[in-house]
PDB file of N, CA and C in Angstrom:
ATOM      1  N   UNK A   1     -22.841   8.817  -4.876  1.00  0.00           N
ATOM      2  CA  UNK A   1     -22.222   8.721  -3.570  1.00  0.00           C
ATOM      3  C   UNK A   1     -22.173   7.275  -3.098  1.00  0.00           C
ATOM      4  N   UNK A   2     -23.158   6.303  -3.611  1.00  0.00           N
ATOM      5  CA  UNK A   2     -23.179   5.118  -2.629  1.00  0.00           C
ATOM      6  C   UNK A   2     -22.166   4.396  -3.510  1.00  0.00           C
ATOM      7  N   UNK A   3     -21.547   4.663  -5.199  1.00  0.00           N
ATOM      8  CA  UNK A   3     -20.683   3.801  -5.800  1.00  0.00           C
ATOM      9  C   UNK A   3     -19.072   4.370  -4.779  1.00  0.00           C
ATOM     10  N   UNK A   4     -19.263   5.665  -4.064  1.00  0.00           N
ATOM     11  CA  UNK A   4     -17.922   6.068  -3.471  1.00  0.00           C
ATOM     12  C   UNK A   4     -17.895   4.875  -2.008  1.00  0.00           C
ATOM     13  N   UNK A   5     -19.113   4.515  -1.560  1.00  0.00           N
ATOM     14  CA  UNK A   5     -19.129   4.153  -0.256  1.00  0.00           C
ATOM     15  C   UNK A   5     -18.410   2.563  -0.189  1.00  0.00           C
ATOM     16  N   UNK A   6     -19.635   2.366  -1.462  1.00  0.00           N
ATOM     17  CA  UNK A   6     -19.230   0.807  -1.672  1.00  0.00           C
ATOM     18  C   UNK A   6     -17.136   0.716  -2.287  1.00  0.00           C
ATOM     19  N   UNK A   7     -17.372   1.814  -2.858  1.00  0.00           N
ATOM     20  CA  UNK A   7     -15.657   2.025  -2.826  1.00  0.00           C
ATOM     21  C   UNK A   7     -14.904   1.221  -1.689  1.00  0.00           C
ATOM     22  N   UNK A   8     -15.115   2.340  -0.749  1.00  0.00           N
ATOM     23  CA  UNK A   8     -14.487   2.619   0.291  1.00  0.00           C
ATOM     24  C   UNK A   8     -14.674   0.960   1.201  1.00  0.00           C
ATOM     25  N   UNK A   9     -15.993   0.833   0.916  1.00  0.00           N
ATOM     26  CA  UNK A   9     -16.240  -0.718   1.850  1.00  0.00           C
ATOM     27  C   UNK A   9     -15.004  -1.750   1.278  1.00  0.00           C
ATOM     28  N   UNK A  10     -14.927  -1.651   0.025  1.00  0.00           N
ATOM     29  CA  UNK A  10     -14.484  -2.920  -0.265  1.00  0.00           C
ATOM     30  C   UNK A  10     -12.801  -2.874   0.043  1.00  0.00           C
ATOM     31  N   UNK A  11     -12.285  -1.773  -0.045  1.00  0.00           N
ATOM     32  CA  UNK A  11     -11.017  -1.495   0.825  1.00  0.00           C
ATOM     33  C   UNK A  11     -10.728  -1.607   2.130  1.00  0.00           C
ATOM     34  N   UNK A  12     -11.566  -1.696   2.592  1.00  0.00           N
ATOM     35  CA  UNK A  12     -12.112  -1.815   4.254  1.00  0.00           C
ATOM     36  C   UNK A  12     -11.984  -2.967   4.419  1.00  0.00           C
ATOM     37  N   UNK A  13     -12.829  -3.964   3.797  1.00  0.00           N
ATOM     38  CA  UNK A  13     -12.603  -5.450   4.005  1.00  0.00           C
ATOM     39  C   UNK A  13     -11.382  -6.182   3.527  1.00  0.00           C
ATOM     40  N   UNK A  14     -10.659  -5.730   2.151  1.00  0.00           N
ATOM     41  CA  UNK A  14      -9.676  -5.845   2.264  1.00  0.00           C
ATOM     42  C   UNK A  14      -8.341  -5.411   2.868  1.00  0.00           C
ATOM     43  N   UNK A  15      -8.354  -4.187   3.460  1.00  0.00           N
ATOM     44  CA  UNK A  15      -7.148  -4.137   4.837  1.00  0.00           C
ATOM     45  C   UNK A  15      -7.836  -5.207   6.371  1.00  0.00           C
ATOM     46  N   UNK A  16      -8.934  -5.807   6.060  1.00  0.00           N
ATOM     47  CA  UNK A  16      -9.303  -6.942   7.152  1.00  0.00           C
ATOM     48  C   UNK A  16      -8.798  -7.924   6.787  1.00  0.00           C
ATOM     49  N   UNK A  17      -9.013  -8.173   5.632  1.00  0.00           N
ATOM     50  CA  UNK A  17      -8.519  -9.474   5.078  1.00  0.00           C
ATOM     51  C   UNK A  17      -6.911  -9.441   5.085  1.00  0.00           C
ATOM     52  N   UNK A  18      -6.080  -8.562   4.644  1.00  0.00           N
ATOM     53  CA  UNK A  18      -4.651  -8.248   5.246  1.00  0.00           C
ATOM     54  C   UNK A  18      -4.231  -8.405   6.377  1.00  0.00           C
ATOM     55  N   UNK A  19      -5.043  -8.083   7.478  1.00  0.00           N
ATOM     56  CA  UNK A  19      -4.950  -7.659   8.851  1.00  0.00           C
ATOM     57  C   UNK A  19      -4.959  -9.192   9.075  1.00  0.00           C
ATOM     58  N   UNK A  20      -5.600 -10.022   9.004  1.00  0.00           N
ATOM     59  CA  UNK A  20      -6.167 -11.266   8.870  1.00  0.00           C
ATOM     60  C   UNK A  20      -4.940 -12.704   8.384  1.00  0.00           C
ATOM     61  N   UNK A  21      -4.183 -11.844   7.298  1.00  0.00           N
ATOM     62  CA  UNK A  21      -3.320 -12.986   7.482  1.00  0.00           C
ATOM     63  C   UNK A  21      -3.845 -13.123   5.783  1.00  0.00           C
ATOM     64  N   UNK A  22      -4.734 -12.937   5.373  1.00  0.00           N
ATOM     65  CA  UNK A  22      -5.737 -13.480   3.977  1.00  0.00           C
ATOM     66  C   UNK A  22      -5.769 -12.856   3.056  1.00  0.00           C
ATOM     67  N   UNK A  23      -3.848 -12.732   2.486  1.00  0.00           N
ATOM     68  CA  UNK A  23      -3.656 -12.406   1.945  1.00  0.00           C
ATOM     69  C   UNK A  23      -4.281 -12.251   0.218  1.00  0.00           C
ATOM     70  N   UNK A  24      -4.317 -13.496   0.162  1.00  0.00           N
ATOM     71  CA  UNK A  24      -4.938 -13.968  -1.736  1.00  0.00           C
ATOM     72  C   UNK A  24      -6.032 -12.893  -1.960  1.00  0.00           C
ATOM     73  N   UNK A  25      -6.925 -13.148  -0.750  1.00  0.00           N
ATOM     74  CA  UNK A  25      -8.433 -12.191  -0.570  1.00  0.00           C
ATOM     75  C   UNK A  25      -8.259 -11.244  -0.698  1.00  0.00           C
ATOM     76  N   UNK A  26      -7.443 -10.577   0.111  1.00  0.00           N
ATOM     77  CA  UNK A  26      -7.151  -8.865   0.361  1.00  0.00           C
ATOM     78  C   UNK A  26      -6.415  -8.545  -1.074  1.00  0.00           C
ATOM     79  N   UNK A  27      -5.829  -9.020  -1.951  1.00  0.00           N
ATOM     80  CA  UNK A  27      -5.256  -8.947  -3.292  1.00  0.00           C
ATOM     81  C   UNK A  27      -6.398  -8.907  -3.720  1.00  0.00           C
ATOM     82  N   UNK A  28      -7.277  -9.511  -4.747  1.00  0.00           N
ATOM     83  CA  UNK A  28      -8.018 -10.085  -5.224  1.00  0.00           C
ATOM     84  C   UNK A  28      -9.186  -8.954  -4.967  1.00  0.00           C
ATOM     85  N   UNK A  29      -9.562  -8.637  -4.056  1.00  0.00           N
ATOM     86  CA  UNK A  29      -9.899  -7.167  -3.958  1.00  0.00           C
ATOM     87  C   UNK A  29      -9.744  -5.732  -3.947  1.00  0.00           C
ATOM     88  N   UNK A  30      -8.364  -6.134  -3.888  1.00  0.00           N
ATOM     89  CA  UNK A  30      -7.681  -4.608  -4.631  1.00  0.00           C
ATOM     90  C   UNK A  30      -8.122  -4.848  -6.299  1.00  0.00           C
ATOM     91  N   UNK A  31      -7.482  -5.762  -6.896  1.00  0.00           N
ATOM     92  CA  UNK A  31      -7.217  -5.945  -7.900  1.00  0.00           C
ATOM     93  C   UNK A  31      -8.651  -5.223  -8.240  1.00  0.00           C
ATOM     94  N   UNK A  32      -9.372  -6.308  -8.208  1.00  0.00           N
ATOM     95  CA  UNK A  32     -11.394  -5.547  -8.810  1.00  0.00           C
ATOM     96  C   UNK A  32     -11.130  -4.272  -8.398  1.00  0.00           C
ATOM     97  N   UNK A  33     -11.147  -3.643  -7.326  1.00  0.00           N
ATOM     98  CA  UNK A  33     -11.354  -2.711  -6.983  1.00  0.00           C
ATOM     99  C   UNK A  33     -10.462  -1.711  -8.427  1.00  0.00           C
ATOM    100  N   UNK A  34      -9.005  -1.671  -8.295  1.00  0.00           N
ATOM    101  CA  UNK A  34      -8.379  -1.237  -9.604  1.00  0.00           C
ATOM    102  C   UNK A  34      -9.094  -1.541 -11.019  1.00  0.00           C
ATOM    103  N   UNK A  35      -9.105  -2.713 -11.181  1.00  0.00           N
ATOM    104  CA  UNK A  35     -10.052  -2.688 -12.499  1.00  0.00           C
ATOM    105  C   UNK A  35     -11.337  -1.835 -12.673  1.00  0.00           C
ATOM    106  N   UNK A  36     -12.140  -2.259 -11.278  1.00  0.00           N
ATOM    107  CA  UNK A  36     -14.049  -1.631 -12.030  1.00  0.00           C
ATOM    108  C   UNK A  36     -13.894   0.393 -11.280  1.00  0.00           C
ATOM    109  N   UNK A  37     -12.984   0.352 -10.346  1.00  0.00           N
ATOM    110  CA  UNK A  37     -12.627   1.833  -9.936  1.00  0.00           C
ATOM    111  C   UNK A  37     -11.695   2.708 -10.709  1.00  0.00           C
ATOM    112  N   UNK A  38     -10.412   1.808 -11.113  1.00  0.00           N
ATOM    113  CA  UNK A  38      -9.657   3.028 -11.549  1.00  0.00           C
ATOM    114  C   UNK A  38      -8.448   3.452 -10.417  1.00  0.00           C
ATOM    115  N   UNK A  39      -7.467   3.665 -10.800  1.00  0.00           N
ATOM    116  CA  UNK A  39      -6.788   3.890  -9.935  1.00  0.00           C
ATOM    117  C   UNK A  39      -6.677   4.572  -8.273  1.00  0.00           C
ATOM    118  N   UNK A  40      -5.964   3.866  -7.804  1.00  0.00           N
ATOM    119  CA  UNK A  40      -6.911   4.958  -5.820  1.00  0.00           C
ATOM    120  C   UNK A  40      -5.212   4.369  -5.244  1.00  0.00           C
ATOM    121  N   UNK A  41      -4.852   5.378  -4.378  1.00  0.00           N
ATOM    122  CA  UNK A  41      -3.385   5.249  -3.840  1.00  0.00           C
ATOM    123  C   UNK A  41      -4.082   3.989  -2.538  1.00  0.00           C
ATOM    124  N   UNK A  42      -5.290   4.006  -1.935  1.00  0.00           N
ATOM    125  CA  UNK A  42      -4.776   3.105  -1.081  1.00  0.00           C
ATOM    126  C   UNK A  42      -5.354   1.624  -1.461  1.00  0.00           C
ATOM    127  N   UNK A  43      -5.774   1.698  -2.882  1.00  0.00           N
ATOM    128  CA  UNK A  43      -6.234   0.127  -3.265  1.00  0.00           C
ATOM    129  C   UNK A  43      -4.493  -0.352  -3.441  1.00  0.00           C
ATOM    130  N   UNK A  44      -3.944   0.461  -4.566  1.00  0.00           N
ATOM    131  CA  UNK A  44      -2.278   0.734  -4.607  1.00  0.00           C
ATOM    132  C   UNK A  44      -1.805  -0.310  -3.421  1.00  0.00           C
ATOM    133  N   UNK A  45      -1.201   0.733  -2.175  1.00  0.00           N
ATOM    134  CA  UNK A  45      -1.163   0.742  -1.067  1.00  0.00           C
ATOM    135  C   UNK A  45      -1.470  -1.185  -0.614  1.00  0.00           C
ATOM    136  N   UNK A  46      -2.820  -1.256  -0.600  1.00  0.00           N
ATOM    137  CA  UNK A  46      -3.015  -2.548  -0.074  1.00  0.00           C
ATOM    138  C   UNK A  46      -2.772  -3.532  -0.899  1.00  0.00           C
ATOM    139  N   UNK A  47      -2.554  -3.781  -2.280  1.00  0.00           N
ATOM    140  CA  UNK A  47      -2.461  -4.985  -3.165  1.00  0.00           C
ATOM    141  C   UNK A  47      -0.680  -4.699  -2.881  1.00  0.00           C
ATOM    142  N   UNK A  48       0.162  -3.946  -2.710  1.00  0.00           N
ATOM    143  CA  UNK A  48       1.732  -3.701  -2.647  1.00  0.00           C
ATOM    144  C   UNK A  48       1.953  -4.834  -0.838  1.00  0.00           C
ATOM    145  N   UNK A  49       1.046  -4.281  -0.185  1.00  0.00           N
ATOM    146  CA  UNK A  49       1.226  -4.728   1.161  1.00  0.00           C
ATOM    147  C   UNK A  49       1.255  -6.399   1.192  1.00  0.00           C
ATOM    148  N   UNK A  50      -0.051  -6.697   0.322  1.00  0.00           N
ATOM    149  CA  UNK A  50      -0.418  -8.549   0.210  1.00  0.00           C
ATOM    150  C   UNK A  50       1.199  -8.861  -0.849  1.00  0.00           C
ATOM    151  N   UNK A  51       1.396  -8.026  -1.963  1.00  0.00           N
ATOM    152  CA  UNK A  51       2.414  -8.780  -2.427  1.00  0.00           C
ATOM    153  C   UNK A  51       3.635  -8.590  -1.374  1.00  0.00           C
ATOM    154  N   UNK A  52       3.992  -7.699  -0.471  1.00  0.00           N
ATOM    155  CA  UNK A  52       4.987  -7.665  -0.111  1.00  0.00           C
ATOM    156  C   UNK A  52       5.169  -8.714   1.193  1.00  0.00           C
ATOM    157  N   UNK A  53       4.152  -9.181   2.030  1.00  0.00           N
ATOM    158  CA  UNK A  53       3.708 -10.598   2.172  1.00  0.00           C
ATOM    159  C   UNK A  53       4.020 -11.636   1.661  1.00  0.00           C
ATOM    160  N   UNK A  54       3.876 -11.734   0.749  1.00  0.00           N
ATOM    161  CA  UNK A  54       3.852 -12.952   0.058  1.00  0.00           C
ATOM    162  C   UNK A  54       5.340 -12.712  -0.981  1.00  0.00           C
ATOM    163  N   UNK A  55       6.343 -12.251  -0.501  1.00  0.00           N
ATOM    164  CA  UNK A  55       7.610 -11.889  -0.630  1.00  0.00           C
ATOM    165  C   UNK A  55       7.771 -11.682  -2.730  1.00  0.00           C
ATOM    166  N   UNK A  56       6.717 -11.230  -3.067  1.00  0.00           N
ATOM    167  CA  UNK A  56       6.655 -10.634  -4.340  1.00  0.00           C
ATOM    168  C   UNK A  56       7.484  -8.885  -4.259  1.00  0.00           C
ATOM    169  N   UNK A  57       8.462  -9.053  -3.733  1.00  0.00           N
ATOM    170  CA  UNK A  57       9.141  -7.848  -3.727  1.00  0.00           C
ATOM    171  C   UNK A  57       9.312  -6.962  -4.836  1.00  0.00           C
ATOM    172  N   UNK A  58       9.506  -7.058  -5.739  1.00  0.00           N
ATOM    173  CA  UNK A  58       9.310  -5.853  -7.156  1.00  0.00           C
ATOM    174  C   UNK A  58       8.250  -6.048  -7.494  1.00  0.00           C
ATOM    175  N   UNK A  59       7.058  -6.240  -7.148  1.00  0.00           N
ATOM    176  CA  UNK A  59       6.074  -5.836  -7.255  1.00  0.00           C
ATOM    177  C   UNK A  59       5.046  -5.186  -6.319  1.00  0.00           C
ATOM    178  N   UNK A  60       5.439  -5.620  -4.824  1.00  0.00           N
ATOM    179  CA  UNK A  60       5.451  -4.801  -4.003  1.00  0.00           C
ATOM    180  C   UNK A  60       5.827  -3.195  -4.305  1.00  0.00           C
ATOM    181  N   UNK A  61       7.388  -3.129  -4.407  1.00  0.00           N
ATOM    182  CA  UNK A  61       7.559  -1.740  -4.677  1.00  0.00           C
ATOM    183  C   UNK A  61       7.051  -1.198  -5.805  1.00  0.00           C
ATOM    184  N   UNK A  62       6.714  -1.995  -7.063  1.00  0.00           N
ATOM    185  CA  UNK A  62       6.360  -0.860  -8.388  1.00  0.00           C
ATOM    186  C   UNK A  62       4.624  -0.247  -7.653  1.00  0.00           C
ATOM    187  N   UNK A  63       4.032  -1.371  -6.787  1.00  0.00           N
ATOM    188  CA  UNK A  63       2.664  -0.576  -6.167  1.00  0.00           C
ATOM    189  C   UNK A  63       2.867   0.327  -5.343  1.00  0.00           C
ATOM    190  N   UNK A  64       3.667   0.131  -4.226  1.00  0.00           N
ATOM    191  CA  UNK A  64       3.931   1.389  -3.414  1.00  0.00           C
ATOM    192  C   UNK A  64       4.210   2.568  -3.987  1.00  0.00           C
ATOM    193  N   UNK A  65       5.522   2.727  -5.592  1.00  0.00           N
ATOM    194  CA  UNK A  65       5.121   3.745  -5.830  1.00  0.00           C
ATOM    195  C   UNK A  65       4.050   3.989  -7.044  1.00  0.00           C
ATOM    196  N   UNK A  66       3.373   3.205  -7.478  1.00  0.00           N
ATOM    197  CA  UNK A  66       2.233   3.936  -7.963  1.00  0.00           C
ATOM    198  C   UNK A  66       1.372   4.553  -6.903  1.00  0.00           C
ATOM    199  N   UNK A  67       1.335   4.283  -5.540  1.00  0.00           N
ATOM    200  CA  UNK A  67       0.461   4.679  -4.905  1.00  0.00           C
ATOM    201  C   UNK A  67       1.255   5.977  -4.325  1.00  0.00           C
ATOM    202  N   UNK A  68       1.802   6.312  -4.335  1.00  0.00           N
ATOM    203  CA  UNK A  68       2.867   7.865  -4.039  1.00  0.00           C
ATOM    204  C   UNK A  68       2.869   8.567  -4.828  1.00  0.00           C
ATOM    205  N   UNK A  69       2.984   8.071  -6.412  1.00  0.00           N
ATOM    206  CA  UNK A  69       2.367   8.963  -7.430  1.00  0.00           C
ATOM    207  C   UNK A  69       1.067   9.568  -7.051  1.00  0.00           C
ATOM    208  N   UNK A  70      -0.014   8.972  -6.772  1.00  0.00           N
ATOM    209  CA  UNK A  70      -1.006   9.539  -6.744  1.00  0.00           C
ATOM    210  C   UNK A  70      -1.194  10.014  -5.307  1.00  0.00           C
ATOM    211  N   UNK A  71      -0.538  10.165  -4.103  1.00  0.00           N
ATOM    212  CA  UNK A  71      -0.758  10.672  -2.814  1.00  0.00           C
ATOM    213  C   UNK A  71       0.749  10.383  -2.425  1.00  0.00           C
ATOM    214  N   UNK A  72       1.239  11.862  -2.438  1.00  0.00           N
ATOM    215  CA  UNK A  72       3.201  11.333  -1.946  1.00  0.00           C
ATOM    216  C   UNK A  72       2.829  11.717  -0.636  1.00  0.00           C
ATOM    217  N   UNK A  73       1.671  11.802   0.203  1.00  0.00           N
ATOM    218  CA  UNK A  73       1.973  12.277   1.305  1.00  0.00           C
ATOM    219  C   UNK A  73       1.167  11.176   1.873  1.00  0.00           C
ATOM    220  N   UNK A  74       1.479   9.672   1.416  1.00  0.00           N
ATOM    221  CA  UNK A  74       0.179   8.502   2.030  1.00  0.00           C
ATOM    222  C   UNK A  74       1.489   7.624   2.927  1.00  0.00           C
ATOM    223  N   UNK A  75       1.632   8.401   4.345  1.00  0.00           N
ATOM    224  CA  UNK A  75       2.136   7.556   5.259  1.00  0.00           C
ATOM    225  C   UNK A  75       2.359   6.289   5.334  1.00  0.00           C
ATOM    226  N   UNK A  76       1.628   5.376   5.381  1.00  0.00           N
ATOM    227  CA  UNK A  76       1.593   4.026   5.778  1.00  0.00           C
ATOM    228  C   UNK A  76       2.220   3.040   4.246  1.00  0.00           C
ATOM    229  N   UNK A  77       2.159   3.961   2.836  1.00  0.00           N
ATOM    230  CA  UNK A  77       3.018   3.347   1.787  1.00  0.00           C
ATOM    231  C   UNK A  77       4.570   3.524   1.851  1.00  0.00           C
ATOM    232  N   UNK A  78       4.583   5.198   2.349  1.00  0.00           N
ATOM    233  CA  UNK A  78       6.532   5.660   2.991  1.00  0.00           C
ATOM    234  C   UNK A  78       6.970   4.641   3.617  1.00  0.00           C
ATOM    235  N   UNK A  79       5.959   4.096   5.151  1.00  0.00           N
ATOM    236  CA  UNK A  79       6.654   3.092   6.041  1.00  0.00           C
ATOM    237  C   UNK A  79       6.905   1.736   5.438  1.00  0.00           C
ATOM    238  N   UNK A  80       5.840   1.396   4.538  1.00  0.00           N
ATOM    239  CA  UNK A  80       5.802  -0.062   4.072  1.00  0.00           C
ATOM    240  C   UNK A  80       7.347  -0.082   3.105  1.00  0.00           C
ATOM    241  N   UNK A  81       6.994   0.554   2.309  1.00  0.00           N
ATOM    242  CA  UNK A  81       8.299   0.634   1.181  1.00  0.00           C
ATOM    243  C   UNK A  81       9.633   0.817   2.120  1.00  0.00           C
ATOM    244  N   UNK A  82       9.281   1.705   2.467  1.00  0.00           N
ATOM    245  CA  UNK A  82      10.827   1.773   3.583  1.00  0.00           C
ATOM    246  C   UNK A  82      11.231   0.387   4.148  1.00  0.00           C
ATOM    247  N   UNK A  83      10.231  -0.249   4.790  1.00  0.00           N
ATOM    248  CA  UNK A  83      10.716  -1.482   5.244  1.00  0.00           C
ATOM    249  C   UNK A  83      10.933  -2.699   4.612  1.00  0.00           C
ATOM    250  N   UNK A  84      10.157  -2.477   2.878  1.00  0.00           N
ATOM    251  CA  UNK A  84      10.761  -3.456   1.935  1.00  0.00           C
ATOM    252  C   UNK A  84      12.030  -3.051   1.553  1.00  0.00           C
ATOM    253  N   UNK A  85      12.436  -1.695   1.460  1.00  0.00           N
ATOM    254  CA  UNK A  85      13.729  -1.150   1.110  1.00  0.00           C
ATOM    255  C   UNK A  85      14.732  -1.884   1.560  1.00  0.00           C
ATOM    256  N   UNK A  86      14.676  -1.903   3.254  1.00  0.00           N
ATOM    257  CA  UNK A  86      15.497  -1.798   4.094  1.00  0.00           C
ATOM    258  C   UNK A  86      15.654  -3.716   4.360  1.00  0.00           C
ATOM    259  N   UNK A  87      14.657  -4.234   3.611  1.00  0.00           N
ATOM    260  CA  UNK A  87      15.008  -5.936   3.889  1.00  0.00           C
ATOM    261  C   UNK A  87      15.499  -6.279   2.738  1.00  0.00           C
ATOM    262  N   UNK A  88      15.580  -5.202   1.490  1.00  0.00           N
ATOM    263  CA  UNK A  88      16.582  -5.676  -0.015  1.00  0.00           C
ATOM    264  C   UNK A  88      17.832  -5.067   0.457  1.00  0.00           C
ATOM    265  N   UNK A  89      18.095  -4.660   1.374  1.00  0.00           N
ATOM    266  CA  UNK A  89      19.313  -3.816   1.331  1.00  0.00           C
ATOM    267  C   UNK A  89      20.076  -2.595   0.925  1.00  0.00           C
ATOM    268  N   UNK A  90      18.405  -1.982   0.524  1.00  0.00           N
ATOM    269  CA  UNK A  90      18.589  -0.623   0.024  1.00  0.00           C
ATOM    270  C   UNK A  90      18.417   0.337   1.280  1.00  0.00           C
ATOM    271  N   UNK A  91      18.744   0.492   2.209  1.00  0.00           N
ATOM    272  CA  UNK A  91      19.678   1.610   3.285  1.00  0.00           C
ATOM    273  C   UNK A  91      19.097   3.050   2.823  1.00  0.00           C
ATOM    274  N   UNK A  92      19.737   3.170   1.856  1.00  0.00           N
ATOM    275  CA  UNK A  92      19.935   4.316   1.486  1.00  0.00           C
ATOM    276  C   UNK A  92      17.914   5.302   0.939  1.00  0.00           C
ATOM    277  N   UNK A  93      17.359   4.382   0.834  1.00  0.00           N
ATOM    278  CA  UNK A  93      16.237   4.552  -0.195  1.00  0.00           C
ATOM    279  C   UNK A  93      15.237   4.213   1.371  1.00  0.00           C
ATOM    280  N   UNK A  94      15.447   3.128   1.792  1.00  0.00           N
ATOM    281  CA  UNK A  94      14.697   3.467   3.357  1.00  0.00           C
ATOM    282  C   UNK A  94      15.062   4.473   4.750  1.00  0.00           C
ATOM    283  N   UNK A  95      16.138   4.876   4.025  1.00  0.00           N
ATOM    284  CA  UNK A  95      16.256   6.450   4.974  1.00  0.00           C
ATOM    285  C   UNK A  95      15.358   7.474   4.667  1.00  0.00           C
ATOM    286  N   UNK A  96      15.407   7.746   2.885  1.00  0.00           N
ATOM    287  CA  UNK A  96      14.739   8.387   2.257  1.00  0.00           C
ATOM    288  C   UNK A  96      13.255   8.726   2.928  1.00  0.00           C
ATOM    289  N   UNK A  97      12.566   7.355   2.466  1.00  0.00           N
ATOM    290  CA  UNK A  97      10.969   7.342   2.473  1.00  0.00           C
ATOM    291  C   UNK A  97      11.217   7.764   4.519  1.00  0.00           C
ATOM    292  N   UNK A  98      11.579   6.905   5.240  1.00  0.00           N
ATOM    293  CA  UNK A  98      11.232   7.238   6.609  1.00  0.00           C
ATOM    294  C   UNK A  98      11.094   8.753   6.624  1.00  0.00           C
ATOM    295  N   UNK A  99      12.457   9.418   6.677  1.00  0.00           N
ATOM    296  CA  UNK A  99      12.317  10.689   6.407  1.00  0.00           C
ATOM    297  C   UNK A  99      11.341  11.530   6.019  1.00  0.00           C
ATOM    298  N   UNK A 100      10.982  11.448   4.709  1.00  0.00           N
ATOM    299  CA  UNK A 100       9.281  11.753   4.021  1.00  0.00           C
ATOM    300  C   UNK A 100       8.708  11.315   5.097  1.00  0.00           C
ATOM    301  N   UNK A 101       8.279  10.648   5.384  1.00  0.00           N
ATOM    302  CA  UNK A 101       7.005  10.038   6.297  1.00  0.00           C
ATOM    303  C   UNK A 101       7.152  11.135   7.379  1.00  0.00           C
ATOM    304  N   UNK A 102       8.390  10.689   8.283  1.00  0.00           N
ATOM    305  CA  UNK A 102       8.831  11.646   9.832  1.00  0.00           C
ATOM    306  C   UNK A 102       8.247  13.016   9.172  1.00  0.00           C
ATOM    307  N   UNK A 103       8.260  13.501   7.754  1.00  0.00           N
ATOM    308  CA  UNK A 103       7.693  14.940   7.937  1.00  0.00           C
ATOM    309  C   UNK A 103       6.003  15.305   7.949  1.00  0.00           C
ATOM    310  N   UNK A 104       5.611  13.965   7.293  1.00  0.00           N
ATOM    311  CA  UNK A 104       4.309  14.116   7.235  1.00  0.00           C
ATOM    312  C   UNK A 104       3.416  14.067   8.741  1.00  0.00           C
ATOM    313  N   UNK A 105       4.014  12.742   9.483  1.00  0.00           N
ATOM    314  CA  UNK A 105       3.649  12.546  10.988  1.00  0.00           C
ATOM    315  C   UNK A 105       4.093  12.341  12.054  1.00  0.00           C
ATOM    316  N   UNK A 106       4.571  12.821  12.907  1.00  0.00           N
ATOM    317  CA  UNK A 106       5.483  12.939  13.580  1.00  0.00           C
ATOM    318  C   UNK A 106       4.938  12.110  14.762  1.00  0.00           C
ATOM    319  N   UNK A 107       5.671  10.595  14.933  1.00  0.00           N
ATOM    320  CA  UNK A 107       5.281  10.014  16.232  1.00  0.00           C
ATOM    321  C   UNK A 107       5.212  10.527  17.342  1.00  0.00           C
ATOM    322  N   UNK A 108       3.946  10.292  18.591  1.00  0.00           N
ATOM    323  CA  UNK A 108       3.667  10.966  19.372  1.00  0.00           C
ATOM    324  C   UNK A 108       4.384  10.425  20.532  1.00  0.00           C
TER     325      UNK A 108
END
């Protein structure tokens, strides 16, 4: 249980380090995290977010959807991708994901 916690911590500090602006960091801890964990939709999720930051756009999206592979119902990757979609000019593919998302949570 405490290798799940320390999991969970180090994802924690890296959506701070995101939140933060610190980007390299918040990468750099996904990354370990993927290597010594093993795949997890929101390590996914957060190393897609730092590249999509740091305007690494196809690699952004190939993480967002690995992280949908493993959780198609992980909100906050629908919105992200949607809004990388929608700044390549794919319209059509950020209607999509919003959509998915609008069914999963419906703004209050």
């Amino acid at each position: 249980m405490s290798g799940a916690k320390t999991s969970l911590g180090s994802l924690d500090k890296a959506r701070e380090l995101a939140n933060e602006g610190r980007m390299a960091e918040a990468a750099e801890i996904c990354e370990t995290h993927l290597r010594e964990e093993g795949a997890s939709a929101e390590a996914f999720y957060l190393l897609g977010t730092a590249r999509h930051a740091t305007g690494a756009d196809s690699q952004a999206g190939e993480l967002y959807r690995k992280a949908l592979y493993l959780e198609p119902t992980h909100y906050d990757t629908l919105m992200q991708w949607a809004l990388l979609a929608e700044r390549n000019g794919d319209g059509a593919r950020a209607r999509i994901l919003q959509e998915r998302a609008g069914r999963i949570r419906k703004p209050a």
